[in-house]
Structures are given as C-alpha cells and as structure tokens.
C-alpha atoms as a PDB file:
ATOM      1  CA  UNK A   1      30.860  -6.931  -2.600  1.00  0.00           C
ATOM      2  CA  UNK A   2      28.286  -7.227  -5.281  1.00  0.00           C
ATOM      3  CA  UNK A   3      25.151  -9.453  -5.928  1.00  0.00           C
ATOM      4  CA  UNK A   4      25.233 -11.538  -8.715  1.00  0.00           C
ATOM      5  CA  UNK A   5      23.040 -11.122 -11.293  1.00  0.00           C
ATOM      6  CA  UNK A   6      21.325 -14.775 -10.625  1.00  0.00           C
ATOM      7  CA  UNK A   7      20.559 -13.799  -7.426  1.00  0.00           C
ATOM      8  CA  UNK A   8      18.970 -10.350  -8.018  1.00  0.00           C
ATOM      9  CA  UNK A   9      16.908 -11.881 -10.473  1.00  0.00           C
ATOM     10  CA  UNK A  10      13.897 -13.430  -8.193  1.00  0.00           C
ATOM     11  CA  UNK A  11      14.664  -9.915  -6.405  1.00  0.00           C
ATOM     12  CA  UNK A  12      13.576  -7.914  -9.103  1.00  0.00           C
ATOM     13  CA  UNK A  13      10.645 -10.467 -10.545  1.00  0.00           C
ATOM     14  CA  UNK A  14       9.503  -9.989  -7.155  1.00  0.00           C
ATOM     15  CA  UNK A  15       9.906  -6.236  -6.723  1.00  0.00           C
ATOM     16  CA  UNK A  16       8.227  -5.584  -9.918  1.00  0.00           C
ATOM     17  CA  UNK A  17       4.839  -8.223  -9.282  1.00  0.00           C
ATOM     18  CA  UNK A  18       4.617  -5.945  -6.803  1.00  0.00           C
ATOM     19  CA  UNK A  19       4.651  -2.891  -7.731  1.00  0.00           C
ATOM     20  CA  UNK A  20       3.407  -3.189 -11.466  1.00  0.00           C
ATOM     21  CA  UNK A  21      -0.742  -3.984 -10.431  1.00  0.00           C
ATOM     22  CA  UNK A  22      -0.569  -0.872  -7.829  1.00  0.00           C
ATOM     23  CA  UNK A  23      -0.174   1.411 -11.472  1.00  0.00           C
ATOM     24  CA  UNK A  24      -3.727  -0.097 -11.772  1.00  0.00           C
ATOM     25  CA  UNK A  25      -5.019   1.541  -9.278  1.00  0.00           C
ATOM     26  CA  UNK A  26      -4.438   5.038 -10.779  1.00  0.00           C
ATOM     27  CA  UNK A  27      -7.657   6.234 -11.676  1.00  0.00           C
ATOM     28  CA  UNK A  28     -10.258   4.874 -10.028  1.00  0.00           C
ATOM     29  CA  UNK A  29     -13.485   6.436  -8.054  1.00  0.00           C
ATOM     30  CA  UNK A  30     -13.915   6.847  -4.640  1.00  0.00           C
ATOM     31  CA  UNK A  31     -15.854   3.902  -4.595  1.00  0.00           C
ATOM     32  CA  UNK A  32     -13.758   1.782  -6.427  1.00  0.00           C
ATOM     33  CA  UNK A  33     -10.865   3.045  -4.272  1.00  0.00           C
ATOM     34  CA  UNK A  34     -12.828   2.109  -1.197  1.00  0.00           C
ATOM     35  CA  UNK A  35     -14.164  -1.654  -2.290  1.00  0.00           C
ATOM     36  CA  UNK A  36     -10.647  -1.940  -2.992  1.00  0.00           C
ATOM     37  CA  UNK A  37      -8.848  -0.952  -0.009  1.00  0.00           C
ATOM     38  CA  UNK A  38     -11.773  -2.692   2.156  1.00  0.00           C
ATOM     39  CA  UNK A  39     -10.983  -5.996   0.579  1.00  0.00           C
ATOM     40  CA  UNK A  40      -7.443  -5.824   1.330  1.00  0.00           C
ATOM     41  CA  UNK A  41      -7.794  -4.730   4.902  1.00  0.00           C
ATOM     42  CA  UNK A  42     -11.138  -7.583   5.050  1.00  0.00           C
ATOM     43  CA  UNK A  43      -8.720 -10.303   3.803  1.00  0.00           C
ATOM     44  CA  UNK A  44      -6.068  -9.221   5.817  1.00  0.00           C
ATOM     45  CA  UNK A  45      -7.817  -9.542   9.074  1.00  0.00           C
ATOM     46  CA  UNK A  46      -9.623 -12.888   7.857  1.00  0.00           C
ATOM     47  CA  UNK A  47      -6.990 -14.088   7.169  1.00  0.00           C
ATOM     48  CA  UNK A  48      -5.157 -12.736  10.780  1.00  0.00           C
ATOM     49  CA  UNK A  49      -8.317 -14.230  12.908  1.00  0.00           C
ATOM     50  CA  UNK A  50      -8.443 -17.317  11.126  1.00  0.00           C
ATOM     51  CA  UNK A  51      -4.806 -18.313  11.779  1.00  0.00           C
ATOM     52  CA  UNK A  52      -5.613 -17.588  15.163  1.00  0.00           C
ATOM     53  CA  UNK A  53      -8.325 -19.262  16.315  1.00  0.00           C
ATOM     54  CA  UNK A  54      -7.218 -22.440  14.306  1.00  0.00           C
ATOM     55  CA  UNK A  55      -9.214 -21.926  11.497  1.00  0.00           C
ATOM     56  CA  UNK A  56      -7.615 -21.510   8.069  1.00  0.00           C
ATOM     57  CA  UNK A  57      -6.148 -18.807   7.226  1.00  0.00           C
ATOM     58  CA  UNK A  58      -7.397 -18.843   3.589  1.00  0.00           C
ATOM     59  CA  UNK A  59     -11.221 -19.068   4.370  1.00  0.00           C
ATOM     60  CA  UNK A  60     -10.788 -16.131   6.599  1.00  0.00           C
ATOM     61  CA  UNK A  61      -8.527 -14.499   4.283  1.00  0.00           C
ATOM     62  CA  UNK A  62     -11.691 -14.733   1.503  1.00  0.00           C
ATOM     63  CA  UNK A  63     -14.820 -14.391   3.819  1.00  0.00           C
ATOM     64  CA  UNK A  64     -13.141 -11.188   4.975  1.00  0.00           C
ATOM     65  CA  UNK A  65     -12.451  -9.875   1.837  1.00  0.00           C
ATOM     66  CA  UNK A  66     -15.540 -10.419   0.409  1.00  0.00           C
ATOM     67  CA  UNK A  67     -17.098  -8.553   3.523  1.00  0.00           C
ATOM     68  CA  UNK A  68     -14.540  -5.777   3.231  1.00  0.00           C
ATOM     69  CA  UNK A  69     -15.368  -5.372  -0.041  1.00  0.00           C
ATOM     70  CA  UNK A  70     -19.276  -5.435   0.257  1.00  0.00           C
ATOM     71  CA  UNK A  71     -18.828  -2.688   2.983  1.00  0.00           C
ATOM     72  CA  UNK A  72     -16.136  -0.637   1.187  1.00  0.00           C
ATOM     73  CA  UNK A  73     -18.432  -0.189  -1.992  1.00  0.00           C
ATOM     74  CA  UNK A  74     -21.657   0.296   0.401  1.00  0.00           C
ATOM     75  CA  UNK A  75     -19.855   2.822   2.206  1.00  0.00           C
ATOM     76  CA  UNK A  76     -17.952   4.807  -0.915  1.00  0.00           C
ATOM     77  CA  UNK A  77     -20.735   6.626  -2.346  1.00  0.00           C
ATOM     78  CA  UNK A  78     -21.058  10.299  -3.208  1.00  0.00           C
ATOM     79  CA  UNK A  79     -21.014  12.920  -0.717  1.00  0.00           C
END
C-alpha cells in the first residue's frame, strides 16, 4: 500500500518548513544561540500558561518570548 503522491505533498511542504530555518541556526554565537533558544522555550510556556489560566494563548505566547529572549541574550555572554 502506497501514498499517493497528492497526499505526500502537504507532508513534505510541511516536513521541509520545518526543517529548512533550523540550517539557519548553524553558526551562530553563544549568545545568539541562547536569545534564541530562550525565546522558544519563553513563548512556549507563554503560550502554555496563557491557555491555562484563560488568557490567550498568543499574548502569552509573545510576552514570554520576548522575556525569554531578553534573558537568553542577558545571560549568553562570554565566560
């Protein structure tokens, strides 16, 4: 049993948006690794606590990756 090729297609657009901006990331100083990473878990967890206390989700998601990322380049200096 094989997949047809119109259904592999949103598969593979889908596989490939997400993998293509992580080749990006190659590169990049500590402290650009750590705003980066800070964000992502900041929005994350905005996002988690904001869906659960009723809020929205997408104010969460942003206030908590702009705090993630403030504290991710603060913290990613030279040691």
């Amino acid at each position: 049993m094989t997949a047809s090729p119109a259904r592999m297609l949103p598969r593979l657009l889908l596989l490939t948006a997400l993998v293509v901006p992580m080749a990006a990331c190659e590169g990049l100083s500590r402290r650009e690794q750590r705003t980066l990473s800070g964000g992502a878990i900041g929005a994350a967890g905005g996002a988690a606590v904001g869906a659960l206390t009723g809020g929205s989700a997408v104010t969460g998601a942003l206030l908590g990756g702009a705090g993630g990322a403030a504290v991710g380049a603060l913290t990613g200096g030279r040691r």
